[in-house]
N, C-alpha and C. Protein backbone atom coordinates (compact mmCIF):
# COMPACT_ATOMS: atom_id res chain seq x y z
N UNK A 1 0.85 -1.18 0.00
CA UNK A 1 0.00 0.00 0.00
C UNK A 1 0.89 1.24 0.00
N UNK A 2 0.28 2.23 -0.40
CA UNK A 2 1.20 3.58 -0.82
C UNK A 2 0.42 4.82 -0.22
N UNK A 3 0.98 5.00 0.84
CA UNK A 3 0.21 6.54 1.40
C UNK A 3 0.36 7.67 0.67
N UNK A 4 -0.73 7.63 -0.22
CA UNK A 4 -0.83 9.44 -1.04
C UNK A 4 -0.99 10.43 -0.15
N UNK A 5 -0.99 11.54 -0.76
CA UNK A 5 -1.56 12.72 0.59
C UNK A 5 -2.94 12.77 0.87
N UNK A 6 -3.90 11.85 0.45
CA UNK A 6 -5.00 12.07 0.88
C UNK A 6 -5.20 10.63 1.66
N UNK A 7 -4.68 9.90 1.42
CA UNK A 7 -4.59 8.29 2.40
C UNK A 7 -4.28 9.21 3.84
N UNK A 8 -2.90 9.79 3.69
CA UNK A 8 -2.35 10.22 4.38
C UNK A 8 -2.97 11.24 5.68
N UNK A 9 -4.07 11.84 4.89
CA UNK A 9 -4.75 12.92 5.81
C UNK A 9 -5.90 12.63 6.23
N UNK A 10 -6.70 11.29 5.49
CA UNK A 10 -7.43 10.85 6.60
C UNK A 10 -7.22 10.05 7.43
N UNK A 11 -6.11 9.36 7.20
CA UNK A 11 -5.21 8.81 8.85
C UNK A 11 -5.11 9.42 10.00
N UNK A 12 -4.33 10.48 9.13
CA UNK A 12 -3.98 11.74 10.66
C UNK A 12 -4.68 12.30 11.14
N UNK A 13 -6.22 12.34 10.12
CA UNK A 13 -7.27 13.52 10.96
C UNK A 13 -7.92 12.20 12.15
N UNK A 14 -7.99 10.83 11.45
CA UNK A 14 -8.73 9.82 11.75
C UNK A 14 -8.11 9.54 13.57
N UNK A 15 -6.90 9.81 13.32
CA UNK A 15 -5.96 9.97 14.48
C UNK A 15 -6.14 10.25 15.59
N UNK A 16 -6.83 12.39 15.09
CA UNK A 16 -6.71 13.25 15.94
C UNK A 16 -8.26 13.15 16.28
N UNK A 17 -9.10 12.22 15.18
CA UNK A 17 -10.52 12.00 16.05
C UNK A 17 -10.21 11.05 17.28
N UNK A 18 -9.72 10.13 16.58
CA UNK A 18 -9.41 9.00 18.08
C UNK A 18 -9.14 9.59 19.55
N UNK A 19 -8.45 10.22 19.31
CA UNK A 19 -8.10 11.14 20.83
C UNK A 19 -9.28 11.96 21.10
N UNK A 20 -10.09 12.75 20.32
CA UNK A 20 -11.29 13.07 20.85
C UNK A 20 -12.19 12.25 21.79
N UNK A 21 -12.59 11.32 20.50
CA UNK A 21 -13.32 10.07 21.44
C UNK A 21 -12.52 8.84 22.39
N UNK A 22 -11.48 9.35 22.83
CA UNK A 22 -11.06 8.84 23.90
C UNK A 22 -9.89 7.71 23.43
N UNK A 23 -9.37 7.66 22.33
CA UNK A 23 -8.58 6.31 22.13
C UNK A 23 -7.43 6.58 21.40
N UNK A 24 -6.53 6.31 21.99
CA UNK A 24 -4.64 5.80 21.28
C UNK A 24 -5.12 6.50 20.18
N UNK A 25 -4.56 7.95 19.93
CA UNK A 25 -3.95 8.56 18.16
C UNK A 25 -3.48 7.02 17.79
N UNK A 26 -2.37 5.85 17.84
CA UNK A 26 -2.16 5.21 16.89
C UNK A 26 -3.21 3.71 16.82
N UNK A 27 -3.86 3.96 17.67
CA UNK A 27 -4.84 2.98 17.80
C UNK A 27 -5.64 2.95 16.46
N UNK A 28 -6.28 4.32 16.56
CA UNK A 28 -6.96 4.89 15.77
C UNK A 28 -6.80 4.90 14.35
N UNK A 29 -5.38 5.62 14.09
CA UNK A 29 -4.59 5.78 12.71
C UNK A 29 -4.71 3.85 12.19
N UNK A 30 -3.96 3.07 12.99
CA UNK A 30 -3.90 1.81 12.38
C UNK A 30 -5.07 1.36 12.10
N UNK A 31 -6.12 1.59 12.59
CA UNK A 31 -7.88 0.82 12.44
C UNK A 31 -7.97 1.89 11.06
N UNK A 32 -7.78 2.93 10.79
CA UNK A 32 -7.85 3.78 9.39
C UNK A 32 -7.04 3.27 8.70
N UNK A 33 -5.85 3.12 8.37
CA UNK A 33 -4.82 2.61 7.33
C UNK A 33 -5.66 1.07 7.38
N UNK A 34 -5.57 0.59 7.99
CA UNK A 34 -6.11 -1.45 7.61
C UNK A 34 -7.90 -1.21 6.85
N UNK A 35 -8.74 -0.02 7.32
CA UNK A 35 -9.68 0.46 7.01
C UNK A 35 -9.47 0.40 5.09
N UNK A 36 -8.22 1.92 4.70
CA UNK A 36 -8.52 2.08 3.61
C UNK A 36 -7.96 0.51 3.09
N UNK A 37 -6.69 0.19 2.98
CA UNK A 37 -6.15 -0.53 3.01
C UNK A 37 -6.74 -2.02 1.87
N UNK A 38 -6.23 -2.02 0.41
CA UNK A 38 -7.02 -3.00 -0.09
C UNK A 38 -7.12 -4.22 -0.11
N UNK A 39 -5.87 -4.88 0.51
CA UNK A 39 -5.50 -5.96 1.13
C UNK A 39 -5.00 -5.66 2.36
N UNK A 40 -4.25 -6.73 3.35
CA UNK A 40 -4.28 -6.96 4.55
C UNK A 40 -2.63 -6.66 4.73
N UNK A 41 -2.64 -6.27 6.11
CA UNK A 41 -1.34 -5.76 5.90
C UNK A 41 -0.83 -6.37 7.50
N UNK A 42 1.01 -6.35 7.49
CA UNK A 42 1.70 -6.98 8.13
C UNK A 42 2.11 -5.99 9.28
N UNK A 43 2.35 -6.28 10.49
CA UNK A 43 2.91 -5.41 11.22
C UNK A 43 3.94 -4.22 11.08
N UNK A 44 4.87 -5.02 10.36
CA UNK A 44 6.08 -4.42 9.87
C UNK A 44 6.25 -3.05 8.72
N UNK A 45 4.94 -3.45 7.80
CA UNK A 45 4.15 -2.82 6.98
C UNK A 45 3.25 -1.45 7.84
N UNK A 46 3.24 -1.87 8.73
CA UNK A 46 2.11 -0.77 9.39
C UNK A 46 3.37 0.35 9.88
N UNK A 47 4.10 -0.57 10.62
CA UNK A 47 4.82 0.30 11.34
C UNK A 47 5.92 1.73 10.17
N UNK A 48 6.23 0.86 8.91
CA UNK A 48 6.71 1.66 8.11
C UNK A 48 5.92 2.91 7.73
N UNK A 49 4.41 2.20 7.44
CA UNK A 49 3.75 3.23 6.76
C UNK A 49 3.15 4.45 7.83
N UNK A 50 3.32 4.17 9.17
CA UNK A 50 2.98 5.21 9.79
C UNK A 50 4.16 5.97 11.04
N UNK A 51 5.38 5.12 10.46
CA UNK A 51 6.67 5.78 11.08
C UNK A 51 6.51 5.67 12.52
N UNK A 52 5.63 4.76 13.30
CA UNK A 52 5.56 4.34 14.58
C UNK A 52 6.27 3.55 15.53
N UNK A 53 6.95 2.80 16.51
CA UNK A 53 7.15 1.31 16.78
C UNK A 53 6.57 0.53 17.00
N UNK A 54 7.76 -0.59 16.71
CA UNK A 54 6.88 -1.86 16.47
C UNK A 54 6.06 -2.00 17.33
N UNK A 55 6.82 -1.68 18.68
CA UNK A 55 6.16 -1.72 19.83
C UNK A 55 4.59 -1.56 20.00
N UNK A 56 4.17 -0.17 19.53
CA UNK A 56 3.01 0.44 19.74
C UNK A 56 2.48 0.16 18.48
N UNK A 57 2.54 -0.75 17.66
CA UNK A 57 2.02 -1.30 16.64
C UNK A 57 1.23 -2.42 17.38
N UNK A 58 2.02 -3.36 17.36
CA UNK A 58 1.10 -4.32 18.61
C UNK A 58 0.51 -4.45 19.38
N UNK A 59 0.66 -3.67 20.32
CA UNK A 59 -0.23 -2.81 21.63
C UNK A 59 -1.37 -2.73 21.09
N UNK A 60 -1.29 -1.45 19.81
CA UNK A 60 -2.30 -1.33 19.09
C UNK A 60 -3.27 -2.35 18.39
N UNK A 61 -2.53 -2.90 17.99
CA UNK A 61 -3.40 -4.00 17.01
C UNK A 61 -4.26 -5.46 18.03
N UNK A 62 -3.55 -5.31 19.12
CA UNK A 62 -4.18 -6.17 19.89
C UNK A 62 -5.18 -5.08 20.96
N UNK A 63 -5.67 -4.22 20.66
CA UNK A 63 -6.55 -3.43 21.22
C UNK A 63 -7.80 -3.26 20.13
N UNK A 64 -7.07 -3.38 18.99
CA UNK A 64 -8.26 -3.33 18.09
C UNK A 64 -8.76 -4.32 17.58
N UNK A 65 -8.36 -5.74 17.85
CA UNK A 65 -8.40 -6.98 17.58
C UNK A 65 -9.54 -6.95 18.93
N UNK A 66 -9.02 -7.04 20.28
CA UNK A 66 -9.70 -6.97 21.18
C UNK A 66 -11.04 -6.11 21.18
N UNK A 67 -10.99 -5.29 20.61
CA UNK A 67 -12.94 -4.25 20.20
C UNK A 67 -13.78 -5.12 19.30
N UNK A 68 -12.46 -6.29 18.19
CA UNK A 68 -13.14 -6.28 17.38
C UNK A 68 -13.03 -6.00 15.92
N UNK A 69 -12.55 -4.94 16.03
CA UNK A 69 -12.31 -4.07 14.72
C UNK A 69 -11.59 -4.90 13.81
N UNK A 70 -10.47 -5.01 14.27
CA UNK A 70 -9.57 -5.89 13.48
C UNK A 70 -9.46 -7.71 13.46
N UNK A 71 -8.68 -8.03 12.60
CA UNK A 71 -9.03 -9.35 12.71
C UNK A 71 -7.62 -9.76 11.96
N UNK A 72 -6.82 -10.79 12.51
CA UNK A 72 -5.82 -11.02 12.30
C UNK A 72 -5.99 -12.46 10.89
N UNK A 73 -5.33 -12.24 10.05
CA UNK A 73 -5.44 -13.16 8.36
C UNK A 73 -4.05 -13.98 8.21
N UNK A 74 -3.86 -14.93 7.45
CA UNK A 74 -2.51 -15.43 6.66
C UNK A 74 -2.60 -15.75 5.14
N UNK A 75 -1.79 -15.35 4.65
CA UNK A 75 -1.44 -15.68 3.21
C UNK A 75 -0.81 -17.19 2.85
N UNK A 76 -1.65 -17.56 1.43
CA UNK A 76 -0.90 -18.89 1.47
C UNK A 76 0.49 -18.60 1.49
N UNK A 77 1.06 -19.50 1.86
CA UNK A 77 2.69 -19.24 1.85
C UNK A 77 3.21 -19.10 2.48
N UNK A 78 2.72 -18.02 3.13
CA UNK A 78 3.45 -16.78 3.99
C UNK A 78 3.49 -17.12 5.67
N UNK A 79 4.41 -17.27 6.06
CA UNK A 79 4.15 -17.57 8.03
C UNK A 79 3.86 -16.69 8.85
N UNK A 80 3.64 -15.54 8.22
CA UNK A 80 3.68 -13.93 8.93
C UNK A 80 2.20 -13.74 9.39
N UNK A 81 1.45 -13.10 10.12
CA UNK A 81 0.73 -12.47 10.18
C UNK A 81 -0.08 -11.30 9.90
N UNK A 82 -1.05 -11.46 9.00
CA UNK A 82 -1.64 -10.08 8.35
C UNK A 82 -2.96 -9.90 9.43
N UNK A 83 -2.51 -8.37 9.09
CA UNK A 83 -4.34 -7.54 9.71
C UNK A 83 -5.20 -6.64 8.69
N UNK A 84 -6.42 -6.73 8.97
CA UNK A 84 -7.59 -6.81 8.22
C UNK A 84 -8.83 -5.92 9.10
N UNK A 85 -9.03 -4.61 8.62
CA UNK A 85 -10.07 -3.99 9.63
C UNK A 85 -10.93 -4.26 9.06
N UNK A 86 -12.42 -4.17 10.17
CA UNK A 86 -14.05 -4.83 8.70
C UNK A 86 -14.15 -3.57 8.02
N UNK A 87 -14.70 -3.99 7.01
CA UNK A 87 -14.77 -2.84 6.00
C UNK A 87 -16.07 -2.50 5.81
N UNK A 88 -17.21 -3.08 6.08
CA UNK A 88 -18.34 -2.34 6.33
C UNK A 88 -18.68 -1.49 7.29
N UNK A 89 -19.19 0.20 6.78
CA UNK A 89 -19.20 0.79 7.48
C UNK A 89 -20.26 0.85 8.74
N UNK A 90 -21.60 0.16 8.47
CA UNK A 90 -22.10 -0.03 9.48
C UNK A 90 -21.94 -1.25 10.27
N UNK A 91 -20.98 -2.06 9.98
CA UNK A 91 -20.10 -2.62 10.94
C UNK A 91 -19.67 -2.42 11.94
N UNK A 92 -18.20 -1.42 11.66
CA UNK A 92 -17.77 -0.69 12.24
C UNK A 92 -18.69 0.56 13.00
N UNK A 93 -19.74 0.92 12.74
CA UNK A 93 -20.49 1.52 13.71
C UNK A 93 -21.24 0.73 14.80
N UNK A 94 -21.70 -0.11 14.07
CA UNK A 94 -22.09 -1.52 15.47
C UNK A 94 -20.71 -1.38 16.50
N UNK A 95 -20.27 -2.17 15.78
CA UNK A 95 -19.06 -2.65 17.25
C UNK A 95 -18.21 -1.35 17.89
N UNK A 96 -18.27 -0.28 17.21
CA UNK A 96 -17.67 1.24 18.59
C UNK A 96 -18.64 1.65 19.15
N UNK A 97 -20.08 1.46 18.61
CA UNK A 97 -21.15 2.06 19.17
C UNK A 97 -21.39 0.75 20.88
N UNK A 98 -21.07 -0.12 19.66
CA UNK A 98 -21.27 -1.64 21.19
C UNK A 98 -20.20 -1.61 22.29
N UNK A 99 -18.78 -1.23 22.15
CA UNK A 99 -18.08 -1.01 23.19
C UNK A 99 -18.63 0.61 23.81
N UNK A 100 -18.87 1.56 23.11
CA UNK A 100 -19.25 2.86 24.02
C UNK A 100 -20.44 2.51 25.11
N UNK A 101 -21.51 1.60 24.52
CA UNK A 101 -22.65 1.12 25.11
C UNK A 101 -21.74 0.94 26.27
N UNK A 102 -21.47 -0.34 26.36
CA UNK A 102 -20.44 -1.16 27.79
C UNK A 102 -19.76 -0.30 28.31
N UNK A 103 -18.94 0.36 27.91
CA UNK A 103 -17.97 1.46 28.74
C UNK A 103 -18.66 2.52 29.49
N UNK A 104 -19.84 3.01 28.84
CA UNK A 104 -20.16 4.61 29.06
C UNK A 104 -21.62 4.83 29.71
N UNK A 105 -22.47 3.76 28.44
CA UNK A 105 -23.52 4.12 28.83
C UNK A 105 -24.32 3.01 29.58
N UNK A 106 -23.85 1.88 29.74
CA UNK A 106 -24.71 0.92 31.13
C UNK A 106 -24.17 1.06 32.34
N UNK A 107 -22.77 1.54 32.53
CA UNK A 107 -22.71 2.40 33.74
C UNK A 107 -23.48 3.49 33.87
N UNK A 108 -23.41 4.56 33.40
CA UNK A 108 -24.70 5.12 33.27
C UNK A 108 -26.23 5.20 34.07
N UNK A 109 -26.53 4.22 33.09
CA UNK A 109 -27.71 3.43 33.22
C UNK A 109 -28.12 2.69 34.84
N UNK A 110 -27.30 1.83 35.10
CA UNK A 110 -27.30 1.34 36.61
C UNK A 110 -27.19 2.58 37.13
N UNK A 111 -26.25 3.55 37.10
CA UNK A 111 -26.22 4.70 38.09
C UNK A 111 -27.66 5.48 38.30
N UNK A 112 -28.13 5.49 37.15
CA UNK A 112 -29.24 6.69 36.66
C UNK A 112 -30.81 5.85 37.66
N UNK A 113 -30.55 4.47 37.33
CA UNK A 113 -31.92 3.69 38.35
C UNK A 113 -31.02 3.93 39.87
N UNK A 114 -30.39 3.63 40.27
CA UNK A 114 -30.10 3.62 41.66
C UNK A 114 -30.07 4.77 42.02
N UNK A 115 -29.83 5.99 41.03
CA UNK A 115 -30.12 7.37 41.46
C UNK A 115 -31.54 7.52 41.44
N UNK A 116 -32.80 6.94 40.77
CA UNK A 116 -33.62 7.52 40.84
C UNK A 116 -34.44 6.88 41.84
N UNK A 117 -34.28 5.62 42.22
CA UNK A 117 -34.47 4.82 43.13
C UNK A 117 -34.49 5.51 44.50
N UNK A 118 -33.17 5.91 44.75
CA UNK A 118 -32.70 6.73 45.89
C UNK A 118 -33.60 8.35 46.19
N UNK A 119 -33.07 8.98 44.84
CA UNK A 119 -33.92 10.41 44.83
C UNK A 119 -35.55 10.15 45.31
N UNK A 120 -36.28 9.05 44.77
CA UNK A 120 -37.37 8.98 45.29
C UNK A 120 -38.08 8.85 46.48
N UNK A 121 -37.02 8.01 47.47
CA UNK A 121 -37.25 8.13 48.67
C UNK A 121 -36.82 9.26 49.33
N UNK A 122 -36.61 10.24 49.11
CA UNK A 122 -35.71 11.82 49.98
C UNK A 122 -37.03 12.48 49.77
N UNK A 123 -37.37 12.67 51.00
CA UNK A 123 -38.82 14.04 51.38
C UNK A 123 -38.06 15.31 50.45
N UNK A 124 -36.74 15.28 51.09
CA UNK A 124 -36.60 17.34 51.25
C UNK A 124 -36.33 17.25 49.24
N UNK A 125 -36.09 16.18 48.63
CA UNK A 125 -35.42 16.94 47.13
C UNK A 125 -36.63 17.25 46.66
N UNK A 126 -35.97 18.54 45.70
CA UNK A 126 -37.04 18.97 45.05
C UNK A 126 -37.65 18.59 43.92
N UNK A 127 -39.04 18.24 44.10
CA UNK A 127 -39.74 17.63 42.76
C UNK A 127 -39.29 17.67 41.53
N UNK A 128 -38.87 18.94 40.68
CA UNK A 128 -38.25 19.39 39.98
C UNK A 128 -37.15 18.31 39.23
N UNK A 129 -35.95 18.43 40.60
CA UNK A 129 -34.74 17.55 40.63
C UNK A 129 -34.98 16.06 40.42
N UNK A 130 -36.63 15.75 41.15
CA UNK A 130 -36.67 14.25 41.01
C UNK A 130 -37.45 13.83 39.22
N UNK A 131 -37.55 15.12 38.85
CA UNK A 131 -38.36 14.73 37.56
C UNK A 131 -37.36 14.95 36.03
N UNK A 132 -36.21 15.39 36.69
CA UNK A 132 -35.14 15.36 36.14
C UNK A 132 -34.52 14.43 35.68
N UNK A 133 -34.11 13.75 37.27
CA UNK A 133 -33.46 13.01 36.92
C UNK A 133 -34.21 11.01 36.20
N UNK A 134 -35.39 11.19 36.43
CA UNK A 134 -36.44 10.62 35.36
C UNK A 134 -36.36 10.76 34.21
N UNK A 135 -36.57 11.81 34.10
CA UNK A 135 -36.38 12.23 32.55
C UNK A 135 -34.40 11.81 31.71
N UNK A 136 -33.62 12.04 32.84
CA UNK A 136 -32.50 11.55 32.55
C UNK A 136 -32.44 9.65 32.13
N UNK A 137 -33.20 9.06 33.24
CA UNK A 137 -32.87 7.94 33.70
C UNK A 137 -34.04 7.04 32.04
N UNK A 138 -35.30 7.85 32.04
CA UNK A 138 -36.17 7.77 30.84
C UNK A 138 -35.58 7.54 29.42
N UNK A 139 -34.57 8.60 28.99
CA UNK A 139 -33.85 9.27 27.67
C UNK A 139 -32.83 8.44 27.53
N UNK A 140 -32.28 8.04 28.64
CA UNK A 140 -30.67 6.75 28.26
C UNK A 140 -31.26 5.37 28.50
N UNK A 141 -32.44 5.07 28.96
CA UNK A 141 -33.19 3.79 28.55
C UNK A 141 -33.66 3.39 27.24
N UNK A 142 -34.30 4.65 27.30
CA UNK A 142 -34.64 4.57 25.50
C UNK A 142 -33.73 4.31 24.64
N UNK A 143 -32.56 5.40 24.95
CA UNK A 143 -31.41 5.30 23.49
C UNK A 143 -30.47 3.60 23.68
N UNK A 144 -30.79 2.87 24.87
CA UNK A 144 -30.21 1.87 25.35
C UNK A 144 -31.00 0.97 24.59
N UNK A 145 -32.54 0.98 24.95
CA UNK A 145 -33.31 0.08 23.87
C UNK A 145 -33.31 -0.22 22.77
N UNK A 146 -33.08 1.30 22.16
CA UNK A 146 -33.28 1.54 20.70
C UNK A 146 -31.94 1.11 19.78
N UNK A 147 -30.94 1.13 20.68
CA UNK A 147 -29.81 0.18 20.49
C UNK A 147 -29.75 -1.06 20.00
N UNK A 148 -30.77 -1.83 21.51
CA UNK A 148 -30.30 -3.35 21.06
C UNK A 148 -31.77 -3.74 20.44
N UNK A 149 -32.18 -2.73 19.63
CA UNK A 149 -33.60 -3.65 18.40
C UNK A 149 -32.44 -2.99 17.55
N UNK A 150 -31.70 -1.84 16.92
CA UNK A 150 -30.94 -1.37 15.78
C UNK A 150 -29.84 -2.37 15.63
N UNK A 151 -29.24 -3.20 16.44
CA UNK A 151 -28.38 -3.62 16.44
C UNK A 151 -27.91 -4.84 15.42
N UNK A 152 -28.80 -5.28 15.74
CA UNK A 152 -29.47 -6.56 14.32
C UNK A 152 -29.63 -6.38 12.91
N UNK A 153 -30.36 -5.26 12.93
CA UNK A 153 -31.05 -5.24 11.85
C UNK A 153 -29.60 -5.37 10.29
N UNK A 154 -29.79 -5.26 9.46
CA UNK A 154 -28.95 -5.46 8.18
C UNK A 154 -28.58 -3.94 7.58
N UNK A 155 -27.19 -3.93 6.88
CA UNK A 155 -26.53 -2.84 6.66
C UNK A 155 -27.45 -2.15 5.78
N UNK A 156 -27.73 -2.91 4.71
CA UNK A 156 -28.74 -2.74 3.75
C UNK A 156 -30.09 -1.77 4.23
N UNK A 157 -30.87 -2.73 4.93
CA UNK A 157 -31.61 -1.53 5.36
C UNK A 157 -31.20 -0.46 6.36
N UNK A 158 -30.39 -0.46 7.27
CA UNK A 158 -30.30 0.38 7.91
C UNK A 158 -29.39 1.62 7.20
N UNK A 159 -29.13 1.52 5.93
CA UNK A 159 -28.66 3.11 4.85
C UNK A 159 -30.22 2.96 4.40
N UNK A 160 -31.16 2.04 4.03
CA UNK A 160 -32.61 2.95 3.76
C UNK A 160 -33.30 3.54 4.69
N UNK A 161 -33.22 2.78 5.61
CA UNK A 161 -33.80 4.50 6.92
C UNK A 161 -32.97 5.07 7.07
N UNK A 162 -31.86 5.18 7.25
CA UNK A 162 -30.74 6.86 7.32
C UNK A 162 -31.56 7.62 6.18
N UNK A 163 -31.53 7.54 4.56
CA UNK A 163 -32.23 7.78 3.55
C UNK A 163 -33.85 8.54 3.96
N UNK A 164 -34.22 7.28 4.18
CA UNK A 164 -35.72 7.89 4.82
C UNK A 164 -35.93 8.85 5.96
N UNK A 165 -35.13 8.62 6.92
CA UNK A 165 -35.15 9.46 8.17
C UNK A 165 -34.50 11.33 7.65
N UNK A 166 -33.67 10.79 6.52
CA UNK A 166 -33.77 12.23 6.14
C UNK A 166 -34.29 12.89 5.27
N UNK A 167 -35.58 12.16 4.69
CA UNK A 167 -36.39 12.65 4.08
C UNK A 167 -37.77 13.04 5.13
N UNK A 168 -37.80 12.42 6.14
CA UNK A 168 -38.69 12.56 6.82
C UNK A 168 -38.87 13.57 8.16
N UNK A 169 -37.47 14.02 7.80
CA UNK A 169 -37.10 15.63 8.49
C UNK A 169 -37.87 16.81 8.37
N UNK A 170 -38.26 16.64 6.08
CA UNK A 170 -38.15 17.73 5.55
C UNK A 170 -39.97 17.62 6.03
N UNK A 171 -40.40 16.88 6.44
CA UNK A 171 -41.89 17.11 6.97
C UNK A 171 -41.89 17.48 8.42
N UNK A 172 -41.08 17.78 9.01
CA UNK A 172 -41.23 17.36 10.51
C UNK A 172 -40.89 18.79 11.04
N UNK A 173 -39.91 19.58 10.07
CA UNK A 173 -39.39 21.13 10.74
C UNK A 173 -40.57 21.90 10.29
């Protein structure tokens, strides 16, 4: 594989998203390069093409193997080890959306019932505060639900409701 300047710059931006949403710049960059990537590529290969070490090549790749993302391949012939990110994009939105679920938002979730659990029994809080945090505990149930029925469903249809859902905007504003 041959990093042009545009391979090149959605790596690095892909990078500097990773660190937004919380994960290893090279974590990130390597799940983008094996992403564009038209065949499967070797450690050694990675590490060249993104001037990293080996070290934190591996780290990496067994973090993204571990989400999921990646998936380790062999060539006839060859004794080496190749990596392979999935290449469907609503794939790859399943399984980061499925680790954020676990990490972020069923902690969350347990917190938000045992908070509201709790808030309900307190005379002095104020109604207000307790209808709040309902409405909190309400809104991340839902998006929790609405999760695991979306989760299933097929790539296929789920780009015809993206499609539809934004046609069904232009009635709704």
């Amino acid at each position: 594989m041959r990093m042009s300047p545009a391979i090149e710059k959605y790596v690095l931006h892909w990078g500097e998203m990773g660190t937004r949403w919380g994960t290893n710049r090279t974590v990130a960059q390597i799940q983008a390069l094996l992403y564009l990537s038209p065949h499967p590529l070797r450690a050694d290969e990675i590490v060249e093409l993104l001037s990293v070490a080996r070290s934190n090549v591996s780290t990496s790749i067994r973090e993204l193997q571990s989400y999921g993302l990646v998936k380790m391949t062999h060539v006839l012939g060859d004794r080496r080890d190749y990596f392979e990110s999935l290449h469907d994009v609503w794939d790859l939105f399943r399984v980061i959306i499925q680790q954020r679920k676990e990490r972020e938002l069923n902690p969350t979730l347990t917190m938000l019932r045992k908070c509201a659990e709790d808030v309900d029994a307190e005379a002095e809080t104020d109604p207000a505060t307790k209808e709040r945090i309902r409405n909190m505990l309400n809104f991340v149930e839902g998006t929790s639900d609405w999760y695991e029925k979306i989760h299933e469903v097929p790539s296929s249809t789920l780009t015809k409701l993206m499609k539809l859902g934004v046609g069904i905007t232009k009635f709704v504003k």
